[in-house]
PDB file of N, CA and C in Angstrom:
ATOM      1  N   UNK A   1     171.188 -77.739  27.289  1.00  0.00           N
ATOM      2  CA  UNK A   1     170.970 -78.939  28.052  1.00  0.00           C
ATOM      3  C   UNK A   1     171.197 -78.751  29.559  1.00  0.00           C
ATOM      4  N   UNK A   2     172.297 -78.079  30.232  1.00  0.00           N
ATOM      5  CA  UNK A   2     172.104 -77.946  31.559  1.00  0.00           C
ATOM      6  C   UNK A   2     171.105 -77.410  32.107  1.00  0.00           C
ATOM      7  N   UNK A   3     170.130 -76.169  31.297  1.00  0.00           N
ATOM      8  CA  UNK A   3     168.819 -75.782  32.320  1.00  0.00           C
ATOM      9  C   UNK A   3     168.154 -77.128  32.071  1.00  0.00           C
ATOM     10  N   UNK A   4     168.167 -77.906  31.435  1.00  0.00           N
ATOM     11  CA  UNK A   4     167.081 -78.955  31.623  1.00  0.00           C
ATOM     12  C   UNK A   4     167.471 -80.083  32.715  1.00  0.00           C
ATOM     13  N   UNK A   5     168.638 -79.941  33.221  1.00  0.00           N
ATOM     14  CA  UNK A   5     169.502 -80.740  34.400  1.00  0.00           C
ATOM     15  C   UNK A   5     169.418 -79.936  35.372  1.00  0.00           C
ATOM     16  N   UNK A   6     169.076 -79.167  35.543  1.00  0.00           N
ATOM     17  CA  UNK A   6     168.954 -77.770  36.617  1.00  0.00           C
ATOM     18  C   UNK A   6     170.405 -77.590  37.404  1.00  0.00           C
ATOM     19  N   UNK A   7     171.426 -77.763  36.248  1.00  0.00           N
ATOM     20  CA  UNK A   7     173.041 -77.228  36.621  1.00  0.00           C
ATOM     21  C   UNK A   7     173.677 -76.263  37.061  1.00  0.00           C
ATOM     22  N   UNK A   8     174.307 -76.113  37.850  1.00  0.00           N
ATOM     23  CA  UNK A   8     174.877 -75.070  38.570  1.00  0.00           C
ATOM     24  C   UNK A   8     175.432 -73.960  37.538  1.00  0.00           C
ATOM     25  N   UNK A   9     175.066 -72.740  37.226  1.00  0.00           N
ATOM     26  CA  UNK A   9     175.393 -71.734  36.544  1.00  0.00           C
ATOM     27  C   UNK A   9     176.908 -71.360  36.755  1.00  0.00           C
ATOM     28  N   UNK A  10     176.931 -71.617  38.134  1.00  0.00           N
ATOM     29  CA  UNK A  10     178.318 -70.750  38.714  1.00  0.00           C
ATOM     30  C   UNK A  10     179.126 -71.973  39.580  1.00  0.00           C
ATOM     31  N   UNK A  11     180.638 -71.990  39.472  1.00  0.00           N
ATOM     32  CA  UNK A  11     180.930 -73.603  40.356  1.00  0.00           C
ATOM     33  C   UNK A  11     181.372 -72.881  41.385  1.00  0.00           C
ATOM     34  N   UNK A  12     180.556 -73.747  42.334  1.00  0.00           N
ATOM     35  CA  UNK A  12     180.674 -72.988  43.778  1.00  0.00           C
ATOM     36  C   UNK A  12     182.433 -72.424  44.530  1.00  0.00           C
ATOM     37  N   UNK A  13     182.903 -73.472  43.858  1.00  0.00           N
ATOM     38  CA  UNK A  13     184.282 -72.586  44.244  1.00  0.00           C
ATOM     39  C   UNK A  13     184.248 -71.290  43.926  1.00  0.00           C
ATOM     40  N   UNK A  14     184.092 -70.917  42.869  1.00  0.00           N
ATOM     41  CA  UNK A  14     184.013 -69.757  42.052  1.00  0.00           C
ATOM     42  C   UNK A  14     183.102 -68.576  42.922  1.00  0.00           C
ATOM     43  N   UNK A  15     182.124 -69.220  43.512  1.00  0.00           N
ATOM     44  CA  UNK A  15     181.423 -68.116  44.249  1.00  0.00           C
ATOM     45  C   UNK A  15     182.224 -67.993  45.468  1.00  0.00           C
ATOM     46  N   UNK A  16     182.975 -68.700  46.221  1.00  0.00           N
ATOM     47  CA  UNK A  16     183.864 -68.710  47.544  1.00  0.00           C
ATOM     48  C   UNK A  16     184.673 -68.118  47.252  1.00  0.00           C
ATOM     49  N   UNK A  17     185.302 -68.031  46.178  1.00  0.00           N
ATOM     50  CA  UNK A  17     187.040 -67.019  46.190  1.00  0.00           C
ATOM     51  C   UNK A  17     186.458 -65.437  45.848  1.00  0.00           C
ATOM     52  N   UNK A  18     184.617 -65.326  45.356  1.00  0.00           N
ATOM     53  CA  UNK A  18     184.619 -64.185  44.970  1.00  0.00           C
ATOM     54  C   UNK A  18     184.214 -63.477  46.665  1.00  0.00           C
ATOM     55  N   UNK A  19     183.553 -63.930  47.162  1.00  0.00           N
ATOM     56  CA  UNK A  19     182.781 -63.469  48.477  1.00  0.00           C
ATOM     57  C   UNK A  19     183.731 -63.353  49.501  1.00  0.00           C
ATOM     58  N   UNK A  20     184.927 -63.926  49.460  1.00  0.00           N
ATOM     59  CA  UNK A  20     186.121 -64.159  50.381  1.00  0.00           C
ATOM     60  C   UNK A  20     186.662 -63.030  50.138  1.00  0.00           C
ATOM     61  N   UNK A  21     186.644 -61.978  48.853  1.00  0.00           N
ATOM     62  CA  UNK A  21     187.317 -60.906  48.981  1.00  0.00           C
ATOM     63  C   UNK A  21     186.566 -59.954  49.856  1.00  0.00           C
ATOM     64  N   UNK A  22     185.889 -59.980  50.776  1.00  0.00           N
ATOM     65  CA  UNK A  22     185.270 -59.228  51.341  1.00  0.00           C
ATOM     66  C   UNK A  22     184.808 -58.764  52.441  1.00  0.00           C
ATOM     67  N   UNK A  23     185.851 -58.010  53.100  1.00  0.00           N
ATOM     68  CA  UNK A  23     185.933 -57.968  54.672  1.00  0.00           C
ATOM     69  C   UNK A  23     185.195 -58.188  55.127  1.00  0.00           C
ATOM     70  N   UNK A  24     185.422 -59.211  56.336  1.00  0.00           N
ATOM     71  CA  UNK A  24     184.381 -59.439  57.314  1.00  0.00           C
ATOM     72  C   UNK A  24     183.726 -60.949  56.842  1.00  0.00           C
ATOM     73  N   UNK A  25     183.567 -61.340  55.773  1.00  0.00           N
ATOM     74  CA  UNK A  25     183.099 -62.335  55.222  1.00  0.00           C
ATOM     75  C   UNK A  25     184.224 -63.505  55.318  1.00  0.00           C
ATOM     76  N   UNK A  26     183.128 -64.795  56.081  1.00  0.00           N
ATOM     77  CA  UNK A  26     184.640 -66.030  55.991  1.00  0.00           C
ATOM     78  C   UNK A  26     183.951 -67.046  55.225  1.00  0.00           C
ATOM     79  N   UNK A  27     183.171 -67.223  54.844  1.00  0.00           N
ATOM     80  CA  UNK A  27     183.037 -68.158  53.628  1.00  0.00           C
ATOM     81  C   UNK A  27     181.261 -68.491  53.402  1.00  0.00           C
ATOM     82  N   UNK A  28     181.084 -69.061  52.639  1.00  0.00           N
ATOM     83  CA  UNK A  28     179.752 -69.232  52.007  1.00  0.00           C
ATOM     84  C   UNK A  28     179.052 -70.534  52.389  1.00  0.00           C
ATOM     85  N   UNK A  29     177.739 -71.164  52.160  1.00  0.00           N
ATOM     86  CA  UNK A  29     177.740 -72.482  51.761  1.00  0.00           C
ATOM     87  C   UNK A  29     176.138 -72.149  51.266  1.00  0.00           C
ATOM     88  N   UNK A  30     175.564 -74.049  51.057  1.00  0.00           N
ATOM     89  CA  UNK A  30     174.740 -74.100  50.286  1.00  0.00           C
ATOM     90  C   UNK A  30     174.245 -73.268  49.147  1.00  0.00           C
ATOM     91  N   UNK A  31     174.911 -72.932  48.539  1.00  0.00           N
ATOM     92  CA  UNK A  31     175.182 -72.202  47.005  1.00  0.00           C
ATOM     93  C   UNK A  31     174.322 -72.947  45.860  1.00  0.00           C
ATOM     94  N   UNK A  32     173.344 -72.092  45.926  1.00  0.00           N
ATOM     95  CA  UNK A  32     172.428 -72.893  44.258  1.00  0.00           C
ATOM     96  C   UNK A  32     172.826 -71.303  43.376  1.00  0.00           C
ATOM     97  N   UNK A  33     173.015 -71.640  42.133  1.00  0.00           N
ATOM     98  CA  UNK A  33     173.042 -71.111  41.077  1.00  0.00           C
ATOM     99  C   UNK A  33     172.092 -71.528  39.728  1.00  0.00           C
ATOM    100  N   UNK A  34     171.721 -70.694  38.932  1.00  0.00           N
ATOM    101  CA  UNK A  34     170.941 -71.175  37.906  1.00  0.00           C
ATOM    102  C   UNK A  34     171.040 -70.059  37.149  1.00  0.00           C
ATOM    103  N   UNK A  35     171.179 -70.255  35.507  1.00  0.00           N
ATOM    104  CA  UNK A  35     170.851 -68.854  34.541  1.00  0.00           C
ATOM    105  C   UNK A  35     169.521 -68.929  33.998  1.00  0.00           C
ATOM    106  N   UNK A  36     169.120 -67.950  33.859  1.00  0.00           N
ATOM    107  CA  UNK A  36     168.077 -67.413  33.024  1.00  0.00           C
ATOM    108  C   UNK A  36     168.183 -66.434  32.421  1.00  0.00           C
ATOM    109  N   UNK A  37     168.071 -66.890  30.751  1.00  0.00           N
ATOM    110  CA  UNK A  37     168.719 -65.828  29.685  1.00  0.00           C
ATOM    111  C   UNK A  37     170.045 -65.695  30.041  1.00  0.00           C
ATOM    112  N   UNK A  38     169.943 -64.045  30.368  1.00  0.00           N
ATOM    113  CA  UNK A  38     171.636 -63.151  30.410  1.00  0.00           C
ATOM    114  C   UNK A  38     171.747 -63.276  32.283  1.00  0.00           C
ATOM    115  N   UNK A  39     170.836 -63.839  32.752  1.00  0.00           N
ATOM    116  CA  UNK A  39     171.119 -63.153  34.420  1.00  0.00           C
ATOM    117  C   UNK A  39     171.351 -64.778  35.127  1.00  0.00           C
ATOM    118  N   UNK A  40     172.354 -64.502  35.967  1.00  0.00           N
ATOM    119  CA  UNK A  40     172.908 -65.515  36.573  1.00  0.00           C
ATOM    120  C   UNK A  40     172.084 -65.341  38.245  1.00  0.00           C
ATOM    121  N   UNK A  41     171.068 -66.296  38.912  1.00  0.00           N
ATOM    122  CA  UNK A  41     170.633 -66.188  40.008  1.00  0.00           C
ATOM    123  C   UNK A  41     171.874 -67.012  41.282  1.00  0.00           C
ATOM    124  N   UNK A  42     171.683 -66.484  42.647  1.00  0.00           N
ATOM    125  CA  UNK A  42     172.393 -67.027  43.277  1.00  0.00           C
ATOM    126  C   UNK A  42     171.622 -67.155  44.556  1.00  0.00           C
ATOM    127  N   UNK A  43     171.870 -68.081  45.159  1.00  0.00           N
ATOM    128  CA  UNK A  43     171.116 -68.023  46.467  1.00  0.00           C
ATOM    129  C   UNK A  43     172.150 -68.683  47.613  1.00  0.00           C
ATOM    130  N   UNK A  44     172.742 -68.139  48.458  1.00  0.00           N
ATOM    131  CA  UNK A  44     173.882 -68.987  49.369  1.00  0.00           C
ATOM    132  C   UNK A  44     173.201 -68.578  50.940  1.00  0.00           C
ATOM    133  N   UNK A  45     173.853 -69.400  52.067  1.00  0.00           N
ATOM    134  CA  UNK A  45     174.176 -68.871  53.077  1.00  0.00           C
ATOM    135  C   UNK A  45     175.931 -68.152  53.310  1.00  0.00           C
ATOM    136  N   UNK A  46     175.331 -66.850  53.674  1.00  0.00           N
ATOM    137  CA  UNK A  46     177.214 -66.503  53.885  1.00  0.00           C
ATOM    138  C   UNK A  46     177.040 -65.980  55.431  1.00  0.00           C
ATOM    139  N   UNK A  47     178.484 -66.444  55.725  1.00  0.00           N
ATOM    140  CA  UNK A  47     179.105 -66.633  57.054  1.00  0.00           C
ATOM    141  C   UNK A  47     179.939 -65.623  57.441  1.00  0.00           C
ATOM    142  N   UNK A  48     179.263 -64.541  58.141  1.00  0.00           N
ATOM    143  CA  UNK A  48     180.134 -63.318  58.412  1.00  0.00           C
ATOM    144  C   UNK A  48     180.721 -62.945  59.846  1.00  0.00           C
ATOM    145  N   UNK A  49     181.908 -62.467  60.329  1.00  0.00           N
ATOM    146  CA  UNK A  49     182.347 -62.181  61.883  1.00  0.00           C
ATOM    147  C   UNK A  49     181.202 -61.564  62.159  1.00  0.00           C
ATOM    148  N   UNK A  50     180.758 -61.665  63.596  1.00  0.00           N
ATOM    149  CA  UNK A  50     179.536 -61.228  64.326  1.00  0.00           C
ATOM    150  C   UNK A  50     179.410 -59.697  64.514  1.00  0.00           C
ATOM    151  N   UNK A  51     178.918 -58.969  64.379  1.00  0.00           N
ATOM    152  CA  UNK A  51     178.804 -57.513  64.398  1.00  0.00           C
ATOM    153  C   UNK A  51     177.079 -56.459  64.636  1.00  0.00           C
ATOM    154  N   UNK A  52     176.799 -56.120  63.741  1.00  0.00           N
ATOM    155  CA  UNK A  52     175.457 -55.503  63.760  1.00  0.00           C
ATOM    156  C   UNK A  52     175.139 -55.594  62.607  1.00  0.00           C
ATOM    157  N   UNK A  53     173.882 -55.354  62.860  1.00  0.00           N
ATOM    158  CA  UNK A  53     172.756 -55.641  61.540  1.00  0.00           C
ATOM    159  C   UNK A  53     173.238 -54.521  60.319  1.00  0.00           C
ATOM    160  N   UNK A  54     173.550 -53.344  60.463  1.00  0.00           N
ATOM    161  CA  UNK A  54     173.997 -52.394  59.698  1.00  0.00           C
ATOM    162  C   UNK A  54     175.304 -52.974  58.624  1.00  0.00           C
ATOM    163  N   UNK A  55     176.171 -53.536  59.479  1.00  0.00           N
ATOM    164  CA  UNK A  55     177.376 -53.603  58.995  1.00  0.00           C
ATOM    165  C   UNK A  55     177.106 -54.891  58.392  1.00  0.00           C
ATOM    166  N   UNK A  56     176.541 -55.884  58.638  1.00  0.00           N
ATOM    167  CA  UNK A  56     176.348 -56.953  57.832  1.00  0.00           C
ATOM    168  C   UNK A  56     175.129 -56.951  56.618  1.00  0.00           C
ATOM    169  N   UNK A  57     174.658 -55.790  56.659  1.00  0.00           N
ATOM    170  CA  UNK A  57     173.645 -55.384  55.190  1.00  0.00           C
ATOM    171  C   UNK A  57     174.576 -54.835  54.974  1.00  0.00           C
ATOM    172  N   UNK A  58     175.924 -54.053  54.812  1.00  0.00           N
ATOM    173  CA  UNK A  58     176.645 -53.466  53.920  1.00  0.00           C
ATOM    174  C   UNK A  58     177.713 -54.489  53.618  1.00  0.00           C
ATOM    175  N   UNK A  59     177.660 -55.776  53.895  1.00  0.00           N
ATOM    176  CA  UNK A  59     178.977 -56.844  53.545  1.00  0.00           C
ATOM    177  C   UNK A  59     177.825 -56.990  52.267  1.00  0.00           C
ATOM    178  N   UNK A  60     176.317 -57.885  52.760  1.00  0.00           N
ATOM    179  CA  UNK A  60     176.028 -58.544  51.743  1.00  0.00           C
ATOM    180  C   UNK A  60     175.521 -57.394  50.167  1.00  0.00           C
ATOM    181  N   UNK A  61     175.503 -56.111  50.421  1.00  0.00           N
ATOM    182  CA  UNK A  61     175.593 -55.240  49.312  1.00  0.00           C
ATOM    183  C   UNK A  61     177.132 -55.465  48.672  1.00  0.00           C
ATOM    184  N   UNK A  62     178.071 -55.815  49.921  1.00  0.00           N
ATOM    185  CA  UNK A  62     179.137 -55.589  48.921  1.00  0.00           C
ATOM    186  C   UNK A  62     179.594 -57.099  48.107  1.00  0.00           C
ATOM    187  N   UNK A  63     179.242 -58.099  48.852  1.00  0.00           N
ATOM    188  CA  UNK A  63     179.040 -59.152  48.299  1.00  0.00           C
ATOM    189  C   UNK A  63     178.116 -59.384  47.171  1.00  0.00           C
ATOM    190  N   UNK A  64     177.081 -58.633  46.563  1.00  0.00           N
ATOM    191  CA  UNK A  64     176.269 -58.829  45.847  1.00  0.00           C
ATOM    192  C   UNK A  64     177.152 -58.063  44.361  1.00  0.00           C
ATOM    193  N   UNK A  65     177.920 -56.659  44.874  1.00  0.00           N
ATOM    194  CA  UNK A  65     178.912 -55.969  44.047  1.00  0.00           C
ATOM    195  C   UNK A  65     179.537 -57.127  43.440  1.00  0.00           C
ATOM    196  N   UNK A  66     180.333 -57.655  44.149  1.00  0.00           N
ATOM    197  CA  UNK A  66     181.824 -58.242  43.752  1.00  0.00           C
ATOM    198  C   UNK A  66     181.023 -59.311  43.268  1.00  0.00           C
ATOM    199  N   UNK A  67     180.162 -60.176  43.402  1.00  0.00           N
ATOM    200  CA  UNK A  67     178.992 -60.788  42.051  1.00  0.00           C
ATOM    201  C   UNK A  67     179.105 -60.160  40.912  1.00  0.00           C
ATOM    202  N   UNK A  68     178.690 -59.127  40.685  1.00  0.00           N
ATOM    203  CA  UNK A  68     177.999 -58.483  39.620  1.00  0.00           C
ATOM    204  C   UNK A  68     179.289 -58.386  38.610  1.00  0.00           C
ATOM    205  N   UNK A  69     180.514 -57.649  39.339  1.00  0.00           N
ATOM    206  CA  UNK A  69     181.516 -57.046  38.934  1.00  0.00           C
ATOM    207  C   UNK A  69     182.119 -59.033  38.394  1.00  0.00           C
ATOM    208  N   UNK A  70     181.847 -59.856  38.863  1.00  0.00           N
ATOM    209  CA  UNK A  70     182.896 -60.752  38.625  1.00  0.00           C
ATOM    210  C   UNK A  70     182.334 -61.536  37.735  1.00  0.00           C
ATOM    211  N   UNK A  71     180.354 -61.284  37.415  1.00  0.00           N
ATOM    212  CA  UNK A  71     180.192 -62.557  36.520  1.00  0.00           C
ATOM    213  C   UNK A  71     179.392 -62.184  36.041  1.00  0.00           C
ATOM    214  N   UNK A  72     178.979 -60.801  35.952  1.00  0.00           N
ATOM    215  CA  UNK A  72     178.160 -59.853  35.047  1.00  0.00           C
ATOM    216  C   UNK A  72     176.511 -59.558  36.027  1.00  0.00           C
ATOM    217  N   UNK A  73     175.577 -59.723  35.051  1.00  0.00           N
ATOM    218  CA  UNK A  73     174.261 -59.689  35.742  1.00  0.00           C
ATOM    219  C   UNK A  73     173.981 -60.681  36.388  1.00  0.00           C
ATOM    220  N   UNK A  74     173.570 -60.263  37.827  1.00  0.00           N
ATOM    221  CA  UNK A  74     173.282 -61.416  38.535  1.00  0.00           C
ATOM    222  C   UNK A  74     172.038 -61.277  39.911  1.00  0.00           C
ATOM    223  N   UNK A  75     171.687 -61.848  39.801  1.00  0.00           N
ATOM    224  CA  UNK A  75     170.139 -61.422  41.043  1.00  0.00           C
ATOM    225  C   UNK A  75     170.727 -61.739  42.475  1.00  0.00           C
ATOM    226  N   UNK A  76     170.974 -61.918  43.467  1.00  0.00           N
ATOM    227  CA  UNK A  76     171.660 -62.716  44.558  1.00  0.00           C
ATOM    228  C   UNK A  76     170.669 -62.646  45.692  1.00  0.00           C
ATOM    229  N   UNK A  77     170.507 -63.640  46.658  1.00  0.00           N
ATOM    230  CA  UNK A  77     169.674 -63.645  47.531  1.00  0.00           C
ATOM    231  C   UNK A  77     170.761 -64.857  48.653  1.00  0.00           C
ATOM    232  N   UNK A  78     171.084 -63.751  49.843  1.00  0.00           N
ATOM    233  CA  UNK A  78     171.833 -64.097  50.654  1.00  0.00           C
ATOM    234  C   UNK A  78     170.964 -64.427  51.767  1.00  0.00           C
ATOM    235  N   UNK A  79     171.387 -65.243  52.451  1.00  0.00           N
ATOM    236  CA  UNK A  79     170.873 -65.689  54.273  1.00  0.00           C
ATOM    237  C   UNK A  79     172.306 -65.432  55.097  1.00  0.00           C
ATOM    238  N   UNK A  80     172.192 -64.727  55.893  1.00  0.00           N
ATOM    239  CA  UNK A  80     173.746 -64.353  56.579  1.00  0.00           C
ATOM    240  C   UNK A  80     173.526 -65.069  57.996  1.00  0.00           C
ATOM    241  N   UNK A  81     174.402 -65.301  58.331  1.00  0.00           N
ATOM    242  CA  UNK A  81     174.676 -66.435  59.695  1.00  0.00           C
ATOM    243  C   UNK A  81     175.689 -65.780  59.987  1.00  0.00           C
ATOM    244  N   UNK A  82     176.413 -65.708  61.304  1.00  0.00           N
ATOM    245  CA  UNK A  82     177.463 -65.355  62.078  1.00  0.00           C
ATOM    246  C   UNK A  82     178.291 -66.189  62.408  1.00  0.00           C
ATOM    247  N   UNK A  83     179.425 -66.436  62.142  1.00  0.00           N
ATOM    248  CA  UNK A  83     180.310 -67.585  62.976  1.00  0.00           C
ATOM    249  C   UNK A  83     179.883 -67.786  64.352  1.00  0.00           C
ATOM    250  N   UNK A  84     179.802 -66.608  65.149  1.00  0.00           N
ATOM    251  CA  UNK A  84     179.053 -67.260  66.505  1.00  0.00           C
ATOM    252  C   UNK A  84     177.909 -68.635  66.147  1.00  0.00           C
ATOM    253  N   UNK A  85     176.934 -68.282  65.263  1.00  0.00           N
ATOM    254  CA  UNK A  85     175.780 -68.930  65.373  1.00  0.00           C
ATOM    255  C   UNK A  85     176.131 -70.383  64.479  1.00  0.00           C
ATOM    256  N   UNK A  86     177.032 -69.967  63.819  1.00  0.00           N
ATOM    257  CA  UNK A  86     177.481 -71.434  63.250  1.00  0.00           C
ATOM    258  C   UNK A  86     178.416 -72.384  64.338  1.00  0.00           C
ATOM    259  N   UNK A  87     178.851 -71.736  64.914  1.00  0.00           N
ATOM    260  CA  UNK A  87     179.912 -72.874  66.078  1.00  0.00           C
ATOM    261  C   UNK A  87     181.640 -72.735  65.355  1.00  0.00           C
ATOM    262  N   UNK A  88     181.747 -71.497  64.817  1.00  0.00           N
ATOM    263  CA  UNK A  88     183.267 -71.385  64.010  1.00  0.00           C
ATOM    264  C   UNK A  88     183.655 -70.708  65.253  1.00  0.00           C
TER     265      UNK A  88
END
């Protein structure tokens, strides 16, 4: 019954305490989740200290890890923003 409610797979807290373990990363938002079958999809904006393009494709690889590792198979599709660009 929840895919037919189009319910959150994952409760977004749950995705914030996992992505928070992860240097450089200060928190997430707009978080949709949904399962299909065995694979849990995720789609957030995450909010990382300002740096270079290099180092922030290796947060959201490692953010996509500490997904995988924390809630099994999971597809993830991040939008990264900078605290600069957010006004933090």
């Amino acid at each position: 019954m929840p895919q037919l409610v189009d319910a959150s797979a994952v409760d977004d807290a749950q995705v914030q305490d996992i992505v928070r373990t992860v240097p450089g990363v200060q928190s997430a938002h707009a978080i949709r989740s949904r399962r299909v079958g065995r694979v849990i999809y995720i789609e957030m904006h995450l909010i990382v200290e300002p740096t270079d393009t290099q180092t922030d494709h290796a947060r959201t690889e490692a953010v996509e890890a500490a997904l995988e590792a924390a809630l099994g198979s999971t597809r993830t599709t991040i939008h990264v923003e900078t605290s600069r660009d957010c006004g933090l």
